[in-house]
Protein backbone atom coordinates (compact mmCIF):
# COMPACT_ATOMS: atom_id res chain seq x y z
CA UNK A 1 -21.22 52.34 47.20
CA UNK A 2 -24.75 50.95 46.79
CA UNK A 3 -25.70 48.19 45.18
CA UNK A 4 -28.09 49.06 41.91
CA UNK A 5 -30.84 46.52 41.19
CA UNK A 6 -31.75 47.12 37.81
CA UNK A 7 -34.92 45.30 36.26
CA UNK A 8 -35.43 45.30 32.46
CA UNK A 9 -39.01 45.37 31.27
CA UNK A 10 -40.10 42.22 29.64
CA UNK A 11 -40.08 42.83 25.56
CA UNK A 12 -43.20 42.94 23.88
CA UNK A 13 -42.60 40.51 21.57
CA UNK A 14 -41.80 37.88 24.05
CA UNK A 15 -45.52 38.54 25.14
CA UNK A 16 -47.76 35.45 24.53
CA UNK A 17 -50.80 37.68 23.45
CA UNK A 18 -48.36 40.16 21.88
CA UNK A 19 -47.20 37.17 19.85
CA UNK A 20 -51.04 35.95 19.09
CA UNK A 21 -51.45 39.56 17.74
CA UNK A 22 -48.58 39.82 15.43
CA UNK A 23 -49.43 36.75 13.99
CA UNK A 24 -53.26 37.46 13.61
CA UNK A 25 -51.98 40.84 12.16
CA UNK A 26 -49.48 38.97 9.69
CA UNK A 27 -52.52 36.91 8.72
CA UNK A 28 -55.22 39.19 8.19
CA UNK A 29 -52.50 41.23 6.13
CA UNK A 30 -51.36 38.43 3.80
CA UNK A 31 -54.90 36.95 3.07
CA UNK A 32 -55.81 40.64 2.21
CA UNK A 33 -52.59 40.94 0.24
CA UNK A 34 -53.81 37.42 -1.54
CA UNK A 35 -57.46 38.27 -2.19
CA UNK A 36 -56.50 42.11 -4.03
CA UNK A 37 -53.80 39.92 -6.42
CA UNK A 38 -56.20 37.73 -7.20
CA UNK A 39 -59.25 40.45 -7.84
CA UNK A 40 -56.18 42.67 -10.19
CA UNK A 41 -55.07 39.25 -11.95
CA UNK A 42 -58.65 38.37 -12.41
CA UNK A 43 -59.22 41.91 -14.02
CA UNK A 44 -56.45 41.95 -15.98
CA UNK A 45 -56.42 38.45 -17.79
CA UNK A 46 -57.47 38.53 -20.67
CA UNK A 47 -61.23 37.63 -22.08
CA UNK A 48 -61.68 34.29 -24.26
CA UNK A 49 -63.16 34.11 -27.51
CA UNK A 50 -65.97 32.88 -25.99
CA UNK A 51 -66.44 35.62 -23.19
CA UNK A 52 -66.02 38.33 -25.90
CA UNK A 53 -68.71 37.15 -28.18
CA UNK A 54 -71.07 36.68 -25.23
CA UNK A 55 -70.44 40.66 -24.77
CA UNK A 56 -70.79 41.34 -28.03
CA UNK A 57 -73.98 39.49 -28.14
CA UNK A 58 -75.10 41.41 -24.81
CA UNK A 59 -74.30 44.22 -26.52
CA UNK A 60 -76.35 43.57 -29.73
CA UNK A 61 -79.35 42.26 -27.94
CA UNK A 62 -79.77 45.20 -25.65
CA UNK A 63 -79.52 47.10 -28.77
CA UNK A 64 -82.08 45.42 -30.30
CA UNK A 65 -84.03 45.38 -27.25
CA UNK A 66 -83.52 49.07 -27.35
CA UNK A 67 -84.60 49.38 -30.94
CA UNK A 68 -87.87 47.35 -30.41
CA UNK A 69 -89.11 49.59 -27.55
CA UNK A 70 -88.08 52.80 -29.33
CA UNK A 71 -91.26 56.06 -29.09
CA UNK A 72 -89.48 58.72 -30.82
CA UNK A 73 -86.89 59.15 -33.48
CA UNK A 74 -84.27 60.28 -31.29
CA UNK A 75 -84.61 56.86 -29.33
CA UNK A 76 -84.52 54.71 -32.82
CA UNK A 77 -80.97 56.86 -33.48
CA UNK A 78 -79.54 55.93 -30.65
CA UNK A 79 -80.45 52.45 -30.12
CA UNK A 80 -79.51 52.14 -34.01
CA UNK A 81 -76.02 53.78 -33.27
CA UNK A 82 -75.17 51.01 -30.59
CA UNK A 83 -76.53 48.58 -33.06
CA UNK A 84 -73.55 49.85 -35.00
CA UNK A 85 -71.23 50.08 -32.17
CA UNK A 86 -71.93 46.70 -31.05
CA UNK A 87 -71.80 45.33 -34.56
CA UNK A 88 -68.56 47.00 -35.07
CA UNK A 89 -66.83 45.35 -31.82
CA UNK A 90 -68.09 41.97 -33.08
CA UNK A 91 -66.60 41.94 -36.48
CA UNK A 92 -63.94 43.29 -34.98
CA UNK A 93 -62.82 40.70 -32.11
CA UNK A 94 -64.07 37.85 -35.18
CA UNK A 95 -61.69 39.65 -37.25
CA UNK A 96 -59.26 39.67 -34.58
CA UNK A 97 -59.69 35.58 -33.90
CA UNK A 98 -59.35 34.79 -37.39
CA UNK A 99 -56.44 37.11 -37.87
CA UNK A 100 -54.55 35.46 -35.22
CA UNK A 101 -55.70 32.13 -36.45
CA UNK A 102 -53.70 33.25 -40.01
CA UNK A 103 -50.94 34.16 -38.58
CA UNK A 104 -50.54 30.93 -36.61
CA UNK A 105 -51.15 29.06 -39.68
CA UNK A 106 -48.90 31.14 -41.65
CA UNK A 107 -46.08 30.57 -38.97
CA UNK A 108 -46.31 27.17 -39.54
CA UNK A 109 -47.03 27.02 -43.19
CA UNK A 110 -43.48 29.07 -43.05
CA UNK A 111 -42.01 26.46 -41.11
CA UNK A 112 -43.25 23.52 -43.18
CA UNK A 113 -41.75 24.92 -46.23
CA UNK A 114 -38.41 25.43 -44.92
CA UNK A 115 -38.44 22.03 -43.75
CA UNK A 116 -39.37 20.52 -47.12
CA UNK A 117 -36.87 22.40 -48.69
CA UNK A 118 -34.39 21.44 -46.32
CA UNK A 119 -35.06 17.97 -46.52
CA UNK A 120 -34.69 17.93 -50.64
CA UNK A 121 -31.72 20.37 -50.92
CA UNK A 122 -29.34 18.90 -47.86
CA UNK A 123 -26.49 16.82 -48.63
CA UNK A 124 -25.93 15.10 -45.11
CA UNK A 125 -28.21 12.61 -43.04
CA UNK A 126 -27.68 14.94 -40.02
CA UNK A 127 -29.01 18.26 -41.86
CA UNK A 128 -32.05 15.52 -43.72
CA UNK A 129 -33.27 14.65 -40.17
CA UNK A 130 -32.85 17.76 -39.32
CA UNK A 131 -35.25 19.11 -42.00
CA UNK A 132 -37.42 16.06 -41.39
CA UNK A 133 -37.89 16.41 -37.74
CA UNK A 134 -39.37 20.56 -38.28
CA UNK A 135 -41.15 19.64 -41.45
CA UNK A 136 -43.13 16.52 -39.11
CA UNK A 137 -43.25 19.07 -36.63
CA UNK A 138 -44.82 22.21 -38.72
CA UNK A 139 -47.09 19.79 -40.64
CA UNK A 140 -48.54 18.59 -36.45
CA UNK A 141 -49.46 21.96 -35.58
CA UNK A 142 -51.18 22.58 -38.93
CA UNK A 143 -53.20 19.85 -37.94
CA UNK A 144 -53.63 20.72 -33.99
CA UNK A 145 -54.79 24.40 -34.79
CA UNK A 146 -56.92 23.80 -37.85
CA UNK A 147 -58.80 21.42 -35.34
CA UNK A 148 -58.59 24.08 -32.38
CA UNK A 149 -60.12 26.35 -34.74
CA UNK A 150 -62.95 24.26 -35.62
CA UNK A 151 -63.79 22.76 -32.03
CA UNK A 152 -63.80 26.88 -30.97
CA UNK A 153 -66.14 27.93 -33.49
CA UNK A 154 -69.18 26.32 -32.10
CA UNK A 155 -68.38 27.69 -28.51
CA UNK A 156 -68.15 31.04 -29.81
CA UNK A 157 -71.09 31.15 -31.47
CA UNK A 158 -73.37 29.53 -29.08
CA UNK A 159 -71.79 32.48 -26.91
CA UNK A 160 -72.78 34.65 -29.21
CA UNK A 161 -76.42 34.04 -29.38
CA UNK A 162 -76.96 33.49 -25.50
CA UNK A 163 -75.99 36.77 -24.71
CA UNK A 164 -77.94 38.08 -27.24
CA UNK A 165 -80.69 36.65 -25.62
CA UNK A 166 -79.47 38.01 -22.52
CA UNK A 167 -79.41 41.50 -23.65
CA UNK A 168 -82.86 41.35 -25.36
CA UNK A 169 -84.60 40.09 -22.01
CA UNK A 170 -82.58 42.98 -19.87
């Protein structure tokens, strides 16, 4: 019988530049992985108060613009039918802002009451604090939102106007 010599090929992975590769590969991979969540999160999230009325005031100004440099009829009915459109979207997402704004007040307007009641209708010192504690707590985020609302306004509207200067100078 003869003796057999048998050799095993080194494994690639135990290759230094193998190694080098994998992890260059892993790399290149998870930044690229990393960059298209953050382009799908960035197109998803959703636009601020602020960033809509800057549209909307794109919108408006380019239809303006649109309006002002208008030869025929048929150009003056459609730059005044995106002068609709675009006045449309803005009452709209204002309509939408100070819906939401209602309905946050209303929540806690809800929330205030059933407090106060509480408080005034409870027999036990437990059930009083209770009451007390959401009625204090209801009557805060009155305050906090009715000041959010006003500190937004002028952000809004400043939004507002600068992109319809934007659109008018496109």
């Amino acid at each position: 019988m003869s003796a057999a010599h048998t050799t095993t090929a080194p494994s690639p992975l135990a290759s230094g530049s193998d190694g080098r590769r994998r992890l260059l590969l892993w790399t290149t991979v998870g930044a690229a992985l990393a960059t298209l969540l953050a382009i799908v999160a960035i197109a998803v999230w959703p636009a601020s108060e602020a960033d809509k009325a800057r549209d909307d005031g794109v919108a408006f100004g380019t239809a303006v613009a649109a309006l002002a440099d208008a030869d025929t009829a048929d150009e003056v009915d459609a730059a005044l039918d995106d002068l609709a459109v675009a006045t449309g979207d803005t009452v709209s997402h204002a309509d939408a802002a100070l819906a939401d704004q209602v309905s946050d007040q209303a929540d806690a307007l809800a929330r205030a009451a059933e407090g106060f009641v509480g408080v005034h209708t409870s027999d036990d010192a437990f059930s009083v604090d209770f009451y007390q504690a959401e009625l204090n707590a209801a009557v805060e985020d009155l305050d906090e939102q009715a000041a959010e609302f006003r500190e937004q306004g002028p952000e809004v509207r400043t939004a507002f106007w600068e992109g319809v200067d934007e659109g008018l100078e496109a």
